[in-house]
Protein backbone atom coordinates (compact mmCIF):
# COMPACT_ATOMS: atom_id res chain seq x y z
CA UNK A 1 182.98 198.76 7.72
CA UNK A 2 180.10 198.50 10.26
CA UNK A 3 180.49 199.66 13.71
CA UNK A 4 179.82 195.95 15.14
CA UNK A 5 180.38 197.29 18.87
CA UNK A 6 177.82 199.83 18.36
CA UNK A 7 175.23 197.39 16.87
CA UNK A 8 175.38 194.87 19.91
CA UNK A 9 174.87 198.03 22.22
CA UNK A 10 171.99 199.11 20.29
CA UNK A 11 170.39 195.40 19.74
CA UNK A 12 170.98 194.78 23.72
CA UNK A 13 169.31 197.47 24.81
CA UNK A 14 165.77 196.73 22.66
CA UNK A 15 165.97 198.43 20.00
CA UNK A 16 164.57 197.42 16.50
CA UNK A 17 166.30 196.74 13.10
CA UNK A 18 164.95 199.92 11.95
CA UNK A 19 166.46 202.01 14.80
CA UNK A 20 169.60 200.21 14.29
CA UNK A 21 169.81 200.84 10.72
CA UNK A 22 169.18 204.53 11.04
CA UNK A 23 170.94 205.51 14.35
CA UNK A 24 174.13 203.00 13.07
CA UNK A 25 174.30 203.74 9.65
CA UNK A 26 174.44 200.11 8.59
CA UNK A 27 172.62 197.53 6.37
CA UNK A 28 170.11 194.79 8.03
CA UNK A 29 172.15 192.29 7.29
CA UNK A 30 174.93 193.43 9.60
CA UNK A 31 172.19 193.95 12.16
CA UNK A 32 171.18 190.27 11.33
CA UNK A 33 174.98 189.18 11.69
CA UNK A 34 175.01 190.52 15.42
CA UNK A 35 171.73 189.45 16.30
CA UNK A 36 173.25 185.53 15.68
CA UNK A 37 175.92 185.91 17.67
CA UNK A 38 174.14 187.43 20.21
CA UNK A 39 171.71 184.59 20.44
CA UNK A 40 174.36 181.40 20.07
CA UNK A 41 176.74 182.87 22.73
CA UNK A 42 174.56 184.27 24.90
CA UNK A 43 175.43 187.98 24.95
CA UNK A 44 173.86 190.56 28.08
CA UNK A 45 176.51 192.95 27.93
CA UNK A 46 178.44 194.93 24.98
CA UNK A 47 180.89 196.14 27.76
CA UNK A 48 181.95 192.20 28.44
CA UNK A 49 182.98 191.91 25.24
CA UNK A 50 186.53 192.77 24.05
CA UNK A 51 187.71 194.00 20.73
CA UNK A 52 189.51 190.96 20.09
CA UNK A 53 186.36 188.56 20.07
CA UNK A 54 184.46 191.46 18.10
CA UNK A 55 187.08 191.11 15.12
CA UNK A 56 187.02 186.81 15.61
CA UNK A 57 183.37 187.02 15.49
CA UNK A 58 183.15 189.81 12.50
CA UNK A 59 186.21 189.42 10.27
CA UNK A 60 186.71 192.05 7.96
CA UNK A 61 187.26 190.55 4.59
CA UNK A 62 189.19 193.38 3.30
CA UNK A 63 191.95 192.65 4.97
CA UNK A 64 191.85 189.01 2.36
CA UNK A 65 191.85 191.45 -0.28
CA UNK A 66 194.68 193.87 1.36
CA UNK A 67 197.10 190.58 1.50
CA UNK A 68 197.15 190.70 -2.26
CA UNK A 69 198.75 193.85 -2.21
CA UNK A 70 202.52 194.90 -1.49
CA UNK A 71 201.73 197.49 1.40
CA UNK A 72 203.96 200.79 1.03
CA UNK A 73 206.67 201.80 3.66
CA UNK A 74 204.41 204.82 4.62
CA UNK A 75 207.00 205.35 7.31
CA UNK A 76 209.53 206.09 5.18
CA UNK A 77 207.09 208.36 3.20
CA UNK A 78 206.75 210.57 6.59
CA UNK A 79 210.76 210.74 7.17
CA UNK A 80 210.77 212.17 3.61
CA UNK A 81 208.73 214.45 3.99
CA UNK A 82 209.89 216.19 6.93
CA UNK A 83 213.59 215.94 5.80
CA UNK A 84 212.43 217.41 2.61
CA UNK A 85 209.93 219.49 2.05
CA UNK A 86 209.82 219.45 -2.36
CA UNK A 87 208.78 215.66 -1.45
CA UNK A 88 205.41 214.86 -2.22
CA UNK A 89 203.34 211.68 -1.77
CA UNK A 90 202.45 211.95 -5.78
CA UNK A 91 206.73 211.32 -6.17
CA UNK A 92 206.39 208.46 -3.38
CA UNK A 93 203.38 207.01 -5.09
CA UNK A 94 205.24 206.66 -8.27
CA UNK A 95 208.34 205.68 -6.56
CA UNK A 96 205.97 202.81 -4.58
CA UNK A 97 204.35 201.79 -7.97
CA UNK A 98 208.22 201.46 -9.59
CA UNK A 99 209.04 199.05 -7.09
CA UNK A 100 209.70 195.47 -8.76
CA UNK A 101 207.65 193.37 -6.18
CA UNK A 102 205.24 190.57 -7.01
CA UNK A 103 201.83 191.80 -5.88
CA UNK A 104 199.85 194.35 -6.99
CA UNK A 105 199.92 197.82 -6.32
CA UNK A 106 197.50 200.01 -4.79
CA UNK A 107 195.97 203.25 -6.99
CA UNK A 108 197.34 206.79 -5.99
CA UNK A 109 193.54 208.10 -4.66
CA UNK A 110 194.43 204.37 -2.04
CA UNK A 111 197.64 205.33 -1.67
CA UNK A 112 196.99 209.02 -0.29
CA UNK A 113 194.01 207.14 2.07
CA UNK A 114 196.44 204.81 3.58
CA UNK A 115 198.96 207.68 4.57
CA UNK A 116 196.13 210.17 5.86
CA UNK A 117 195.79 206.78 8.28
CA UNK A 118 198.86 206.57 9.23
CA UNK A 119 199.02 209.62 10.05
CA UNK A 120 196.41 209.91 12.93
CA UNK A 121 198.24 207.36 14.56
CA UNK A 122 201.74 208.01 13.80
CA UNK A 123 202.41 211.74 13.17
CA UNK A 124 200.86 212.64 16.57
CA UNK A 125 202.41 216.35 18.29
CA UNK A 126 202.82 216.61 21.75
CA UNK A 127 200.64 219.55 23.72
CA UNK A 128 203.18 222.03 25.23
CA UNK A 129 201.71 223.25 28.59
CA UNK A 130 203.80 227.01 29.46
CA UNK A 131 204.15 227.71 32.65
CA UNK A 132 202.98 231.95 33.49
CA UNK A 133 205.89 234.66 33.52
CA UNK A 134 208.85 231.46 32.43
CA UNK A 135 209.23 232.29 28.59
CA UNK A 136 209.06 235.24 26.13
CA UNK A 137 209.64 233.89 22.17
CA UNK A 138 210.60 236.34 19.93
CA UNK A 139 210.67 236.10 16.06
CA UNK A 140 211.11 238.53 13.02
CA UNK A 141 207.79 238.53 11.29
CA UNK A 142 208.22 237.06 7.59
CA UNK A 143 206.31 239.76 5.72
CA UNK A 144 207.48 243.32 5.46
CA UNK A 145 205.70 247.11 5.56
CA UNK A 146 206.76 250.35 3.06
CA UNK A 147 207.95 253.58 4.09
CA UNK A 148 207.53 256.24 1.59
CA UNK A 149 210.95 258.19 1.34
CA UNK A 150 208.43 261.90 0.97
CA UNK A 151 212.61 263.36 0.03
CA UNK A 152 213.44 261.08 -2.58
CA UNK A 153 210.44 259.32 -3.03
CA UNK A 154 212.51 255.54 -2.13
CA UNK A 155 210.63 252.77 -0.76
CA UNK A 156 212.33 251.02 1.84
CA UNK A 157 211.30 247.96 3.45
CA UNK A 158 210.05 248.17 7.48
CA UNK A 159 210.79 244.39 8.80
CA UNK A 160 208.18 243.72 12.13
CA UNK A 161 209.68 242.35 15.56
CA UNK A 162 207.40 240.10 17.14
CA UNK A 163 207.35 238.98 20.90
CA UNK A 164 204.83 236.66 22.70
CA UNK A 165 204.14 235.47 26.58
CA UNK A 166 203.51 232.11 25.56
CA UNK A 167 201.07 231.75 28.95
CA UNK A 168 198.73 234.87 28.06
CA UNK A 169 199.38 235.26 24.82
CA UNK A 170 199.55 239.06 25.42
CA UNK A 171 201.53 240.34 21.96
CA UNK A 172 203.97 242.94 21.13
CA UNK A 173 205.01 244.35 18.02
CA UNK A 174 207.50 247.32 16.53
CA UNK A 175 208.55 247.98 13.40
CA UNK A 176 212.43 247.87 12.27
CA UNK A 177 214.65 249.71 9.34
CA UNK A 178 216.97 246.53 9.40
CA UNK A 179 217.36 242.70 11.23
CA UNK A 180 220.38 244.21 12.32
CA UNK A 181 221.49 243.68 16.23
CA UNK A 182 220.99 247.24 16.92
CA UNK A 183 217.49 246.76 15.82
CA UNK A 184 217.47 243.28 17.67
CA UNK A 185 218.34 244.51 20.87
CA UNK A 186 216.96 247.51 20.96
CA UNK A 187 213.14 245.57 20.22
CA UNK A 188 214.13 242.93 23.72
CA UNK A 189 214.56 246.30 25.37
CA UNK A 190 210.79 247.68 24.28
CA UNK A 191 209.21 244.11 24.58
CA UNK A 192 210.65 243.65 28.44
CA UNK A 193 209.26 247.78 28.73
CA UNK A 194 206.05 246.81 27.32
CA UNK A 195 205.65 244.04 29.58
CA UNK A 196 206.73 245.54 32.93
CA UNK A 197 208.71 242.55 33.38
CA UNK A 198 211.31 240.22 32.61
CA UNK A 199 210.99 236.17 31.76
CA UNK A 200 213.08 233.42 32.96
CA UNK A 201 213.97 232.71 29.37
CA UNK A 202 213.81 234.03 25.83
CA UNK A 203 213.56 231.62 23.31
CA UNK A 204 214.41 233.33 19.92
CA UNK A 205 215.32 231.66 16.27
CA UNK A 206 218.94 231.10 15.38
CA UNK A 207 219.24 234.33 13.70
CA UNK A 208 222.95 235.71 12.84
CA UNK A 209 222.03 238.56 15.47
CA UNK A 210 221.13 235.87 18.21
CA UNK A 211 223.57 232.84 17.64
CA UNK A 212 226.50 231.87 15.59
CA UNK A 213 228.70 228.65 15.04
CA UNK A 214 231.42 228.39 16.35
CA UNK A 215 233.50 226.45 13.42
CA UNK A 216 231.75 226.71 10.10
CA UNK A 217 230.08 223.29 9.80
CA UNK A 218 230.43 222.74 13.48
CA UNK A 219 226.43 221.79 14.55
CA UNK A 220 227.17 223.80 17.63
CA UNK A 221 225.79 227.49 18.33
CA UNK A 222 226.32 229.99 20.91
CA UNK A 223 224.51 232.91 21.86
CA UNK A 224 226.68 236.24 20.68
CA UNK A 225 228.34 238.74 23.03
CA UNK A 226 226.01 241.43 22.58
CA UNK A 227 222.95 239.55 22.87
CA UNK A 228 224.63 237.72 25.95
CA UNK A 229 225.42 241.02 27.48
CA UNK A 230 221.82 241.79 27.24
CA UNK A 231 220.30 238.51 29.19
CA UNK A 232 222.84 239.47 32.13
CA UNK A 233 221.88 242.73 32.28
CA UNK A 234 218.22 241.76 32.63
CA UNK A 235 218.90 238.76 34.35
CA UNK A 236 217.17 236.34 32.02
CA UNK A 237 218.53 233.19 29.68
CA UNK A 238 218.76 232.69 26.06
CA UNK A 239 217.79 229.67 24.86
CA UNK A 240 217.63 229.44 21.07
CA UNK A 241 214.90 227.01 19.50
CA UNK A 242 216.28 223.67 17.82
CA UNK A 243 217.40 224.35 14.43
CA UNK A 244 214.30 223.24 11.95
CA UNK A 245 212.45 222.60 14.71
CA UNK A 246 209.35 225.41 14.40
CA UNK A 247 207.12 223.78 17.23
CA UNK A 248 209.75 224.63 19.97
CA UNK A 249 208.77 227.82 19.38
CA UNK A 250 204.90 227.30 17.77
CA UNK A 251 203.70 230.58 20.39
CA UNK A 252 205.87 232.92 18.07
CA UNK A 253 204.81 231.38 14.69
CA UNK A 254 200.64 231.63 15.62
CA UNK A 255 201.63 235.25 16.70
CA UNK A 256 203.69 236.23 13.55
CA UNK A 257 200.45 234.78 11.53
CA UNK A 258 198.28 236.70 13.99
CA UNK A 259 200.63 239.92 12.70
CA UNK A 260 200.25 239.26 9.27
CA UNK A 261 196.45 239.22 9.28
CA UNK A 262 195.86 241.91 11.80
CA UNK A 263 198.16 244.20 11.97
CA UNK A 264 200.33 244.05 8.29
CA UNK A 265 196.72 243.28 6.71
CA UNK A 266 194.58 246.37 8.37
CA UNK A 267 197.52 248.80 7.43
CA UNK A 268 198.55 247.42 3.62
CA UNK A 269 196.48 250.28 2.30
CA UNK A 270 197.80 252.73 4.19
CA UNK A 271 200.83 254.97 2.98
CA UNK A 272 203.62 255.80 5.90
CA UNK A 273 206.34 258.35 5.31
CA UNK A 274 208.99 257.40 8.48
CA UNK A 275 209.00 254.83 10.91
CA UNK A 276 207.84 256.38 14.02
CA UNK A 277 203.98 257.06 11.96
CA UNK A 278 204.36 253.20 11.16
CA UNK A 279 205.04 252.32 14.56
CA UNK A 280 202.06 254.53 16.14
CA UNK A 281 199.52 252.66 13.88
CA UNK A 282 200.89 249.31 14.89
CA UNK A 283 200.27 250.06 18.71
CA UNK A 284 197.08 250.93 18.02
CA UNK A 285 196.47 247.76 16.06
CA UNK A 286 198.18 245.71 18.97
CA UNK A 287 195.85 247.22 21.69
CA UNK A 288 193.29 246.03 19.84
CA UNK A 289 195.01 242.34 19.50
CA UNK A 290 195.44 242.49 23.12
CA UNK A 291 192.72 244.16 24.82
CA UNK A 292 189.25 243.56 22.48
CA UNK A 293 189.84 240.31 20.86
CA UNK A 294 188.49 237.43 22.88
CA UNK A 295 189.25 234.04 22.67
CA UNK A 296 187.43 230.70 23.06
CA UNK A 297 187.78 230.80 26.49
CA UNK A 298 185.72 233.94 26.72
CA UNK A 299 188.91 236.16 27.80
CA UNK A 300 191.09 238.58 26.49
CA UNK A 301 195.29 238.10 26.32
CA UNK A 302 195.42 241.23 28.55
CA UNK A 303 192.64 239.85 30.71
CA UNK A 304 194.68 236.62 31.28
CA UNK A 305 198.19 238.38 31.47
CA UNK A 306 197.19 240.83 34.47
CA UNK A 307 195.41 237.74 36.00
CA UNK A 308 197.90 235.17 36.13
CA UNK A 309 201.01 235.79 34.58
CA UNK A 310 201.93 239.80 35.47
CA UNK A 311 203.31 239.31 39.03
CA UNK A 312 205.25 236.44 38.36
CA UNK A 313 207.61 238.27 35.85
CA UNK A 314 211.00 239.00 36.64
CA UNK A 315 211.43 242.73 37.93
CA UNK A 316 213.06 245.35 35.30
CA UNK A 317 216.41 246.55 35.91
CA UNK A 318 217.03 250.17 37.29
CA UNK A 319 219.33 251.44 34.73
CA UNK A 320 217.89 250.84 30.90
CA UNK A 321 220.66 248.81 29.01
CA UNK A 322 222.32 250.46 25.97
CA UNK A 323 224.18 248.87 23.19
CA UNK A 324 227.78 250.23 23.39
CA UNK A 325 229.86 249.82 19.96
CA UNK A 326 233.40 251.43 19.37
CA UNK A 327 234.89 252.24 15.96
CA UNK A 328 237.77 253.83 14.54
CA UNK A 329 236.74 256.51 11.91
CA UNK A 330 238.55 259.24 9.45
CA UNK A 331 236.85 262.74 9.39
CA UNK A 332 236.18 263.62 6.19
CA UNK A 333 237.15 266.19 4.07
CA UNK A 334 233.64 268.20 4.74
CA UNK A 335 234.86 267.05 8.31
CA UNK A 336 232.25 265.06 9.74
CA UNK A 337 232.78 260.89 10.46
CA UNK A 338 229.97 258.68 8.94
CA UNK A 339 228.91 255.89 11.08
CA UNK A 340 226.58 253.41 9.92
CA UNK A 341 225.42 255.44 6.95
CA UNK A 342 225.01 258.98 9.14
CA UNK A 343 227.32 261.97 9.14
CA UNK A 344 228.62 263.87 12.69
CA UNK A 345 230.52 266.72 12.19
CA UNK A 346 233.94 267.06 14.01
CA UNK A 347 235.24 270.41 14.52
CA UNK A 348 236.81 271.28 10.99
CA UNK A 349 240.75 271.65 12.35
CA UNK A 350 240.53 267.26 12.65
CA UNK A 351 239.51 266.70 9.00
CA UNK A 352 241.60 264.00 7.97
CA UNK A 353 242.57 262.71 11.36
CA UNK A 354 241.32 258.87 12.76
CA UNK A 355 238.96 259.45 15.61
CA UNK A 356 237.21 256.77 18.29
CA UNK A 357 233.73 256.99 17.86
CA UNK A 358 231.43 255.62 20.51
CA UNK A 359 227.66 254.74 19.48
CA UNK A 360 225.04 253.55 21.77
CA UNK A 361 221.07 253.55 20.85
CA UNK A 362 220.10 257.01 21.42
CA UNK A 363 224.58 259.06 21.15
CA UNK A 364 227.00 259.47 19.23
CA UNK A 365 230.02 260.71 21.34
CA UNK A 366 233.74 261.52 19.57
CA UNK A 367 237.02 261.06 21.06
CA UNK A 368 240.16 262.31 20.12
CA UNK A 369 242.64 259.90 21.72
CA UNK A 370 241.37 259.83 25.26
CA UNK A 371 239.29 263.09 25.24
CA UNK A 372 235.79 263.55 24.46
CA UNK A 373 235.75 266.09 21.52
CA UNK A 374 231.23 266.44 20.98
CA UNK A 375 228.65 264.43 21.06
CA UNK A 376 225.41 264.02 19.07
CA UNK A 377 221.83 262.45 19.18
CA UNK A 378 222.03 259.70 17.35
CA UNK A 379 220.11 259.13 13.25
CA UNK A 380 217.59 256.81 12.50
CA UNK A 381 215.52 256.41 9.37
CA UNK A 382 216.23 257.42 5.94
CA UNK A 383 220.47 256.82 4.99
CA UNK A 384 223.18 259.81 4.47
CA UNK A 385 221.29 262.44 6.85
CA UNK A 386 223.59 264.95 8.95
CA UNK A 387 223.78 266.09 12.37
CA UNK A 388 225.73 269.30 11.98
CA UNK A 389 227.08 271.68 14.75
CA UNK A 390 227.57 275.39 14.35
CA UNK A 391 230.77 275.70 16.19
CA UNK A 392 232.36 272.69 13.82
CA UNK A 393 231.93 274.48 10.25
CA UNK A 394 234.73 276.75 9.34
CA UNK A 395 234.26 280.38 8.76
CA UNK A 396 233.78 280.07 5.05
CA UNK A 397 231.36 277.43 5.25
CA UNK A 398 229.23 279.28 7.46
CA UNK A 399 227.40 281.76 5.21
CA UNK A 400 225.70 278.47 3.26
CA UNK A 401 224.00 277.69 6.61
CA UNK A 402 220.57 277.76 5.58
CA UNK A 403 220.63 277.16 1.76
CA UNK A 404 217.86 278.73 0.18
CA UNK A 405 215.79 280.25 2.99
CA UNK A 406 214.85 283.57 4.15
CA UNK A 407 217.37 283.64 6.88
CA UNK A 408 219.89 282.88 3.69
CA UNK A 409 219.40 285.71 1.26
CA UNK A 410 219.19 288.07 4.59
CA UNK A 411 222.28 287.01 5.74
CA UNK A 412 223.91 287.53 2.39
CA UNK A 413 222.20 290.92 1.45
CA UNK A 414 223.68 291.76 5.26
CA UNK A 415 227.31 291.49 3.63
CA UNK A 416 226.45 294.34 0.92
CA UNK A 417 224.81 296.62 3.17
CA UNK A 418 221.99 298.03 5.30
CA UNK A 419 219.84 299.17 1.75
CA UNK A 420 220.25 295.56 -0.51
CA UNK A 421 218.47 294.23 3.15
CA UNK A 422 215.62 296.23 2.78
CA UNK A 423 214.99 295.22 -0.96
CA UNK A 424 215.62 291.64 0.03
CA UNK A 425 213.30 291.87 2.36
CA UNK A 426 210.68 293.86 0.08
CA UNK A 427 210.85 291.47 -2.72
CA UNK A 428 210.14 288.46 -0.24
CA UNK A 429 207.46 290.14 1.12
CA UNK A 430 205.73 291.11 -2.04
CA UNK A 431 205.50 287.28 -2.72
CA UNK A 432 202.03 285.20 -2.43
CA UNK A 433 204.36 282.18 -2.22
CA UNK A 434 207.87 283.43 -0.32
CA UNK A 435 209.83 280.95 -2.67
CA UNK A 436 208.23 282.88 -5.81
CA UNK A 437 210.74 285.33 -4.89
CA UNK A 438 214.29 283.43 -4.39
CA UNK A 439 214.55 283.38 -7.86
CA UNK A 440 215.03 287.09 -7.91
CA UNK A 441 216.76 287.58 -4.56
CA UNK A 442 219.52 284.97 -6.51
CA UNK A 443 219.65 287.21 -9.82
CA UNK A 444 220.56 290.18 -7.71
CA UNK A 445 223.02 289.11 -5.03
CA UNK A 446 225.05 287.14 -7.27
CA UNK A 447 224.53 288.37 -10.83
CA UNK A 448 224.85 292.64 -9.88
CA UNK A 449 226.38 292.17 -6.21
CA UNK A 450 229.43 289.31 -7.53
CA UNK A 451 231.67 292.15 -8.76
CA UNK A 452 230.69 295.15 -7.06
CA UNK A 453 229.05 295.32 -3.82
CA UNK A 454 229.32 299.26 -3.72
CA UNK A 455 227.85 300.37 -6.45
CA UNK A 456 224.47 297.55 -5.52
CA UNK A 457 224.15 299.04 -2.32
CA UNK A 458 224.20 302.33 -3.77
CA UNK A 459 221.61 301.49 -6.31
CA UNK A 460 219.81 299.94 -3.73
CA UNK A 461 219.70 302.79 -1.35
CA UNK A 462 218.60 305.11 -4.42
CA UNK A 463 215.99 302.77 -4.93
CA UNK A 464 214.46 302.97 -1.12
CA UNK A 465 214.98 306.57 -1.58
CA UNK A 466 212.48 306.78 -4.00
CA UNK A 467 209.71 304.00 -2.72
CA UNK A 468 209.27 302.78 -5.94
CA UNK A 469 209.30 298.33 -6.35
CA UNK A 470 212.22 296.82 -6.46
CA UNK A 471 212.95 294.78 -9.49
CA UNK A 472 216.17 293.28 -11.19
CA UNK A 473 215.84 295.32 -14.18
CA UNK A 474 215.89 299.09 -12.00
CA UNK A 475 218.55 297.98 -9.85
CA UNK A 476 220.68 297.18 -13.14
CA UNK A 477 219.46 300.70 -15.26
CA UNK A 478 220.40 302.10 -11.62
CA UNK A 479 224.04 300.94 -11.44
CA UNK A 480 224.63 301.51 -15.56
CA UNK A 481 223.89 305.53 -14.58
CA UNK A 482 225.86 305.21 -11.75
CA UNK A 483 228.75 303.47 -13.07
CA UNK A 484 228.49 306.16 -16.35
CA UNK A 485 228.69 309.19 -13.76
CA UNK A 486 231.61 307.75 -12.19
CA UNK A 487 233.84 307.88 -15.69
CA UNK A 488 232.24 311.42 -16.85
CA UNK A 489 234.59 313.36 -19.20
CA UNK A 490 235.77 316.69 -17.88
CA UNK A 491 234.40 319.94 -19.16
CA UNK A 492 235.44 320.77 -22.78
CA UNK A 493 237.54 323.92 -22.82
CA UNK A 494 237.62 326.28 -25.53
CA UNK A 495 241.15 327.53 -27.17
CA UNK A 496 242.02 330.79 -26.87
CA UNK A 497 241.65 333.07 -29.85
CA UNK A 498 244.33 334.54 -32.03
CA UNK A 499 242.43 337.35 -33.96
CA UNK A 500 243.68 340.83 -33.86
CA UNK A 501 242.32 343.52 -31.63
CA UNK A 502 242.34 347.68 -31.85
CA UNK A 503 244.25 348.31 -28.56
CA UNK A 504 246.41 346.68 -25.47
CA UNK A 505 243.35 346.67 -23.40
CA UNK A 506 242.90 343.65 -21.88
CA UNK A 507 239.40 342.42 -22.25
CA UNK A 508 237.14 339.46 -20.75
CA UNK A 509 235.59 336.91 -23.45
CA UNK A 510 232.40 337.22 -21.80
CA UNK A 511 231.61 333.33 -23.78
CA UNK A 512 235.02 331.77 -22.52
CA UNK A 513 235.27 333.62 -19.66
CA UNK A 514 239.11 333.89 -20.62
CA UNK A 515 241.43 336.52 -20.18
CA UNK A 516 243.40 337.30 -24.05
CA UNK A 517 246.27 339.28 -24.91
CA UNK A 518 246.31 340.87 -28.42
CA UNK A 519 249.11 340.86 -30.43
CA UNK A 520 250.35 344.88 -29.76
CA UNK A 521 251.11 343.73 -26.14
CA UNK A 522 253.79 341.55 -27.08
CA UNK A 523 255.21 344.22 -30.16
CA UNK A 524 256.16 346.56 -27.12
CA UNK A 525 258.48 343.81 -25.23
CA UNK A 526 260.20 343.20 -28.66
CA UNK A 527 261.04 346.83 -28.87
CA UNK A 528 262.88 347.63 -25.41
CA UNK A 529 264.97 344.85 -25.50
C-alpha cells in the first residue's frame, strides 16, 4: 500500500511526479490520486491532516477483500506458544484451516504474515534499566568442558559458573567438578572476591542448590539454609528469578552465550588434565572478555565497572565465609572415613568406631565425641584419592609406604642388612631408566630374601666383597654354595686294620695316622689271667 502521507508531503513541497515516484516508491496513479484531493480540498499542509481523513480519503480496498475471510485468533496463537514451546504456527495454521466457519481461509505463507504483524504490536518486551552496584545474576552455563583423568584416562565433565554486574557487564567465570552447593557457594564466594564488592541482591535461577518448595506441588519457594547463611554473612539478598521467566534474568543468559562462544569455544581444542589448568585458561579468556572487547558504546565492561559501578558495591566482609557441614562416619577397616568420595585416615586403634566429621571448603577436621582427633586439607578433583598420615598407619602397614619407589626397595633391603643395601642400591644405579631395575630389586627381596634373610645378606656381602655386578642369577649360585657348605658331611674315617704283625711294637699307620695293636698284645693278657 502507498505511503499516502508521504506523497502529500512530497507533492506540497514542489516536487514532480517523477521525484515522487522514485523517492516514494509508488505508481503515478497514486501520485495522481493525491494530487485531486489536494486540489478539491484545498490542502497547504501534510501536518494538518490527520490519519483518520488520510484513510477516508484513500481507502484501502484490501480490507473489502480481508472481510471475506474468517480472521485467526492470533492471540491465542501467541499464548500457545509461550505456554508451549513444541507449538508451532504450521500446527495453528492447520488447526485455523480445520475450523468449520463459513468464510474462507487464508493460505499458510498469509497466515505466518499476519502473526509476524501481530507481533510488532503485541509481543512488545519491556527495556530493563539496572541501576550500578544493585544486582549480581548468577547462572550455571548450559554447555560443559573435559578434564582428562592423565591416571585412569576418565573424562569427566567441568560444568562453568557464570556471574554478571548487570550495570557494567563486567563477567566472571570458574569452572566446577559438580552443581553441587559446595560448588555453588564456594563460586558466590570467588565472584564477590573478584569483584571487590558485594551487591544489594543476587538474582540466581531456581536451582535445587538455591531454592526449594516447601510442599511438593506447593508454587512456593524459599531460598535454602546454606545459601541463606551465605547472603547474611555478606549482607546481600537472594532473590530468585520467576520460574520460566528467562528475561528477569536476560544479563545472565547474554553472558552464558557470551561464555559459550568465547571462552568454551576458544578452549574446545584444548586438552586439560585437572581443574585448576582449566580454570587458569578461563581467566585468561575472561580478561580478555572484560578488559579488550569493546562495545558499541566505544567502552570496555572493565572501563564502565571502575567508572560507575565499583564504589557503589557493598564492602566485603572481614572474615571469608566457609561452608560448615557435619556428618557422622564409620572408619573403615583400612581406617580412614570417606567423605564425599575422599578418604582421611583416623589413627588405626578407631577402625570400626562412628566418628563426627566436620568439612568446610578448604578442612577436614575429626572428632571423637567432643575431642578433635586430626585434621586434613581437604580433596578436590578426581574421586577415591587419600590423604594419609604417617602417625595413623599401624606398624605393619608402614613398610608399604612408598609402593614401588626407591625409598621402597631401600627400606626393605634395610630389614636384611647393611650388604643387600648396597646391591639395591647398585642395581638401581646401573639403570638408564631407575624403574628398569624394580623388576630385579622385586626378584631378589622377595623370591631369595622370603625364607632366609641370612644366608641373602651373606651372599650379598660376598658379592661386594668381590666388586663384581650384581645380578639375580650370582646372588642365587651364591646362596646354593653357601647353603651346600653349611650341610657338609664330616671327614670319612678309615677302619682300623686287622692283619697280623711280627712283634708287640706298637706302630703309627703313617696313611691313617692311627695307633693299632697286633694280635700278640692281647695273647699275653689271656695268659696271666
Amino acid at each position: 500500500m502507498a505511503d499516502y502521507r508521504k506523497i502529500l508531503g512530497l507533492l506540497l513541497e514542489g516536487r514532480s511526479y517523477r521525484e515522487v515516484v522514485e523517492i516514494a516508491g509508488c505508481s503515478h496513479r497514486d501520485v495522481a490520486r493525491v494530487r485531486q484531493e489536494v486540489q478539491e480540498r484545498g490542502v497547504t499542509s501534510a501536518v494538518a491532516v490527520s490519519d483518520a481523513e488520510l484513510t477516508e480519503w484513500f481507502p484501502d480496498g484490501r480490507r473489502k477483500v480481508s472481510a471475506e475471510y474468517d480472521q485467526p485468533d492470533l492471540s491465542r496463537v501467541l499464548a500457545s506458544m509461550k505456554a508451549n514451546r513444541h507449538f508451532t504456527l504450521l500446527l495453528a495454521w492447520r488447526r485455523y484451516v480445520d475450523a468449520k466457519d463459513a468464510g474462507k481461509k487464508y493460505g499458510y505463507s498469509q497466515f505466518c504474515a499476519l502473526f509476524t504483524g501481530y507481533l510488532r504490536t503485541h509481543d512488545l518486551v519491556a527495556v530493563l534499566r539496572h541501576e550500578p552496584g544493585r544486582a549480581m545474576l548468577v547462572d550455571w552455563a548450559g554447555d560443559t568442558m573435559d578434564i582428562v583423568d592423565t591416571i585412569t584416562g576418565e573424562v569427566v565433565r567441568a560444568i562453568l559458573f557464570v556471574a554478571v554486574l548487570p550495570f557494567s557487564g563486567l563477567l566472571f567465570c570458574r569452572a566446577y567438578a559438580d552443581m553441587k552447593s559446595p560448588a555453588w557457594l564456594d563460586a558466590h564466594v570467588r565472584a564477590f572476591a573478584f569483584f571487590g564488592g558485594v551487591t544489594q541482591i543476587v538474582v540466581p535461577d531456581n536451582p535445587t542448590t538455591s531454592t526449594h518448595q516447601t510442599h511438593k506441588g506447593d508454587a512456593e519457594r524459599v531460598v535454602n539454609a546454606r545459601y541463606q547463611q551465605l547472603a547474611d554473612h555478606y549482607q546481600t539478598a537472594i532473590v530468585p528469578a520467576r520460574v520460566k521467566k528467562p528475561r528477569d534474568k536476560a544479563a545472565a543468559e547474554n553472558a552464558v552465550n557470551v561464555v559459550n562462544k568465547r571462552v568454551i569455544g576458544y578452549l574446545e581444542d584444548d586438552v586439560f588434565t585437572t581443574l585448576s589448568e582449566l580454570n587458569t585458561a578461563i581467566e585468561e579468556r575472561v580478561r580478555e572478555i572484560n578488559h579488550d572487547i569493546r562495545r558499541a558504546d566505544d567502552t570496555t565492561r572493565w572501563e564502565r565497572f571502575d567508572m560507575e559501578e565499583r564504589e557503589l558495591l557493598g564492602p566485603l566482609p572481614d572474615a571469608g565465609f566457609e561452608d560448615v557441614q557435619w556428618k557422622e562416619l564409620k572408619a573403615a577397616r583400612n581406617y580412614h572415613v570417606t567423605a564425599d568420595t575422599q578418604r582421611y585416615s583416623v589413627p588405626f586403634g578407631l577402625a570400626g568406631k562412628l566418628l563426627r566429621v566436620r568439612l568446610t571448603s578448604s578442612l577436614v577436621t575429626v572428632f571423637d565425641g567432643h575431642e578433635s582427633i586430626c585434621e586434613h586439607p581437604r580433596l578436590t578433583g578426581r574421586k577415591g584419592q587419600y590423604s594419609t598420615l604417617p602417625d595413623h598407619v599401624p606398624p605393619q602397614h608402614r613398610d608399604i609406604d612408598g609402593l614401588w619407589s626407591r625409598r621402597w626397595f631401600i627400606d626393605r633391603a634395610r630389614s636384611v642388612g647393611p650388604a643387600t643395601v648396597t646391591v639395591i642400591e647398585h642395581i638401581l644405579d646401573s639403570q638408564v631408566i631407575e624403574a628398569q631395575g624394580y623388576l630385579a630389586c622385586q626378584n631378589i627381596l622377595d623370591g631369595l630374601g622370603k625364607n632366609n634373610r641370612e644366608r641373602l645378606e651373606a651372599a650379598c656381602q660376598a658379592l661386594v666383597n668381590r666388586g663384581t655386578h650384581p645380578t639375580y642369577s650370582t646372588l642365587k649360585r651364591l646362596m646354593a654354595a653357601i647353603d651346600s657348605d653349611a650341610k657338609k658331611p664330616r671327614p670319612v674315617t678309615p677302619a682300623a686294620s686287622t692283619g697280623k704283625r711280627s712283634n708287640t711294637v706298637v706302630f703309627r699307620d703313617t696313611i691313617s695316622d692311627v695307633y693299632v695293636r697286633d694280635a700278640s698284645h692281647y695273647a699275653g693278657d689271656e695268659e696271666g689271667k
